[in-house]
C-alpha atoms as a PDB file:
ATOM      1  CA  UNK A   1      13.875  58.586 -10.801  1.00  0.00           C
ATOM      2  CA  UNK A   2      12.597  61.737 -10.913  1.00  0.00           C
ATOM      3  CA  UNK A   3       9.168  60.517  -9.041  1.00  0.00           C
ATOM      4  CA  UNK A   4      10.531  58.679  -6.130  1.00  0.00           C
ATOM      5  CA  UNK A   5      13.957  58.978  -6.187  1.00  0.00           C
ATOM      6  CA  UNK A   6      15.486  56.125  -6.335  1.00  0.00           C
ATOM      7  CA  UNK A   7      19.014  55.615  -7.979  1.00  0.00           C
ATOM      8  CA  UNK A   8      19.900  53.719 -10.686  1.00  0.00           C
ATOM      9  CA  UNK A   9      23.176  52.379 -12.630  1.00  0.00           C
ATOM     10  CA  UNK A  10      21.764  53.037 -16.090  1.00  0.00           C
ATOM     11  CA  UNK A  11      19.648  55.617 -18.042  1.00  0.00           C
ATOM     12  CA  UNK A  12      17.559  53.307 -19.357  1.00  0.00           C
ATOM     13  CA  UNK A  13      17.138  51.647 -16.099  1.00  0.00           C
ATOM     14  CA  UNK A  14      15.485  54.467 -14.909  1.00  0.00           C
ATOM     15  CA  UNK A  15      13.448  55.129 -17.874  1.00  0.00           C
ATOM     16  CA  UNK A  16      12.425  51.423 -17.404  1.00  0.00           C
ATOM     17  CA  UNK A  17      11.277  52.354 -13.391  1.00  0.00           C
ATOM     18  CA  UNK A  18       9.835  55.034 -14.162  1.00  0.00           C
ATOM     19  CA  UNK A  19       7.203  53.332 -16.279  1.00  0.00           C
ATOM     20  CA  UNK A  20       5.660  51.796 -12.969  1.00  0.00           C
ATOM     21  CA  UNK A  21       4.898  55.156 -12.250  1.00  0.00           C
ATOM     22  CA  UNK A  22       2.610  55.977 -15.145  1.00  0.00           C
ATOM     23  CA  UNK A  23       2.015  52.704 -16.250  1.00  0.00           C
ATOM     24  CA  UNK A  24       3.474  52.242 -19.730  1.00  0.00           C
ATOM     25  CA  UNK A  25       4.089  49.304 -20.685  1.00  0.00           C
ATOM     26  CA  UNK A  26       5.164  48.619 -24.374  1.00  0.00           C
ATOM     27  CA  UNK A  27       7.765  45.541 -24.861  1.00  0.00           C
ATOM     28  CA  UNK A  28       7.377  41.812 -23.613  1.00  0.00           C
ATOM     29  CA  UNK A  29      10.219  39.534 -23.385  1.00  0.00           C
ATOM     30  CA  UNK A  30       8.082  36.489 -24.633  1.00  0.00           C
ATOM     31  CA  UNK A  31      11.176  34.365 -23.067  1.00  0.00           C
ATOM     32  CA  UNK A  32      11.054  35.593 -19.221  1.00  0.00           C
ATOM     33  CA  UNK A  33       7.585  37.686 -19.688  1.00  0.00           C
ATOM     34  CA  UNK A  34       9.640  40.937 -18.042  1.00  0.00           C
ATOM     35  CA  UNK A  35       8.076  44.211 -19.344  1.00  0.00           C
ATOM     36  CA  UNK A  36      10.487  46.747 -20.539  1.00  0.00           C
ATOM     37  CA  UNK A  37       8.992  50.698 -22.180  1.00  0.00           C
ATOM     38  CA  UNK A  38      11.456  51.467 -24.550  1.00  0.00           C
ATOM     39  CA  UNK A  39      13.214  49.404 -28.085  1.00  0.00           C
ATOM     40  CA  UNK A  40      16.565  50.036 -26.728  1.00  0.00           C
ATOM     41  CA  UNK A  41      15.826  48.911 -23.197  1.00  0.00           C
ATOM     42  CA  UNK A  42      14.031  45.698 -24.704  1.00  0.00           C
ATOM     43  CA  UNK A  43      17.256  45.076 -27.246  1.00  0.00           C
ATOM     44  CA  UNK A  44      19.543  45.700 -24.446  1.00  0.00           C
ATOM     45  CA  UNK A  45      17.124  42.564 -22.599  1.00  0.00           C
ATOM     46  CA  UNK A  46      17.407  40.244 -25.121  1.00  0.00           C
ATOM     47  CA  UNK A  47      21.119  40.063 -24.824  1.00  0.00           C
ATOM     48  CA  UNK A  48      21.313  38.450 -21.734  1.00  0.00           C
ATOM     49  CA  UNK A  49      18.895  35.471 -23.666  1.00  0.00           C
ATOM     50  CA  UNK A  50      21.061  35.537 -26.779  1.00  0.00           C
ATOM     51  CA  UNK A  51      24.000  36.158 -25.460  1.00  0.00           C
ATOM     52  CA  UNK A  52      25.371  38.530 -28.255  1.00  0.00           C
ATOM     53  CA  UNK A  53      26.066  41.367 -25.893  1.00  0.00           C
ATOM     54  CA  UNK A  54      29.166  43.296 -26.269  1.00  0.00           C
ATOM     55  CA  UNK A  55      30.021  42.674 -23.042  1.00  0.00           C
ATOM     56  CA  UNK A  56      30.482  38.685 -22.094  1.00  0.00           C
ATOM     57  CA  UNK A  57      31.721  37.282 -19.055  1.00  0.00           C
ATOM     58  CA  UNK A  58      34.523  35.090 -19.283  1.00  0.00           C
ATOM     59  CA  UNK A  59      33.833  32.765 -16.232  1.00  0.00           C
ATOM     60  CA  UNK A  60      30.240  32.113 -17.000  1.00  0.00           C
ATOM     61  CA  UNK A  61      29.155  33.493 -20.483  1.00  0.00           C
ATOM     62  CA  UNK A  62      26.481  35.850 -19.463  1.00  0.00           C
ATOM     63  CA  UNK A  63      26.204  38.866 -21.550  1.00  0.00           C
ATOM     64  CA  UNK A  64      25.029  42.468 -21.221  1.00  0.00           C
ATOM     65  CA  UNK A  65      24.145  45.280 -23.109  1.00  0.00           C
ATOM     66  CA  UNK A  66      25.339  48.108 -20.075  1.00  0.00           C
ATOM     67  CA  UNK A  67      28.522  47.972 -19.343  1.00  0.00           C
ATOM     68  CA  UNK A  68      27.594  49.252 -15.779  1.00  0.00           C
ATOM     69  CA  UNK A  69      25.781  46.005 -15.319  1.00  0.00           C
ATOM     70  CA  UNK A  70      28.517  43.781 -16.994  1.00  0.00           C
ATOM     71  CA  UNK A  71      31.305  45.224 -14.039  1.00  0.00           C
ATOM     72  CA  UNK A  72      29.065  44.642 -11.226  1.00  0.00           C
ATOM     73  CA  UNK A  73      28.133  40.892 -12.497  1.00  0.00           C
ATOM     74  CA  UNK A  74      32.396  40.727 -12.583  1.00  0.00           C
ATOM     75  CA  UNK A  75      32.116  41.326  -9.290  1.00  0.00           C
ATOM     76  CA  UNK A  76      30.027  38.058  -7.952  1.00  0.00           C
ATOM     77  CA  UNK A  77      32.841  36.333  -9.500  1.00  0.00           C
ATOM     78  CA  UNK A  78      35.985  37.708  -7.567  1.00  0.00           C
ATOM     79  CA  UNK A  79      34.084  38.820  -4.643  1.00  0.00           C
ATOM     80  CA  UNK A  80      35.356  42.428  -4.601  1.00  0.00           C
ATOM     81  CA  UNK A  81      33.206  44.610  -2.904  1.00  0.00           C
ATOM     82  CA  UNK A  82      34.362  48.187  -3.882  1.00  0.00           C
ATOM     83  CA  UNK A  83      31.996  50.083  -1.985  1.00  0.00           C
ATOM     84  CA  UNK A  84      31.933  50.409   1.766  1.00  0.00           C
ATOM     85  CA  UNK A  85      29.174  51.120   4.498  1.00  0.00           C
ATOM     86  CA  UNK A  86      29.424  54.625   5.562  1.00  0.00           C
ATOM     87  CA  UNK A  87      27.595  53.478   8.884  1.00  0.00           C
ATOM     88  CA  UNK A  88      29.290  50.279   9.785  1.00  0.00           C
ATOM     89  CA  UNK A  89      32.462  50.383   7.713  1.00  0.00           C
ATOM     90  CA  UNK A  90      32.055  47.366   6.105  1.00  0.00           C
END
């Protein structure tokens, strides 16, 4: 974000934060009421209700529109943890 900071996975995740910065608000999901600012961002959304993303987990169906998003709900499956604490090592 170029405001606070903070990191995100996605482009349009941070076009999405950024938002709470100024305000904008422009798309509803009228099935989970979350607020997204942009069409693509809303589109991208709506996949994990329809579930015609072109990403779909095997184990449990869910689908995304980010394929960032897609690898790190893999992960909650196998349990891999690829990243490690540069404090504490774990």
């Amino acid at each position: 974000c170029k405001i606070c900071g903070k990191g995100f996975d996605c482009p349009s995740s941070v076009r999405n934060h950024e938002t709470t910065h100024t305000g904008e608000k422009l798309y509803e999901c009228k099935q989970c009421g979350k607020v997204l600012s942009h069409s693509s961002s809303f589109r991208s959304h709506m996949i994990t209700h329809t579930g015609d993303g072109p990403q779909k987990c095997k184990i449990c169906g869910k689908a995304f529109g980010c394929p960032s998003l897609f690898q790190r709900h893999e992960r909650t499956h196998t349990g891999e943890k690829p990243y490690q604490c540069k404090q504490c090592g774990k």
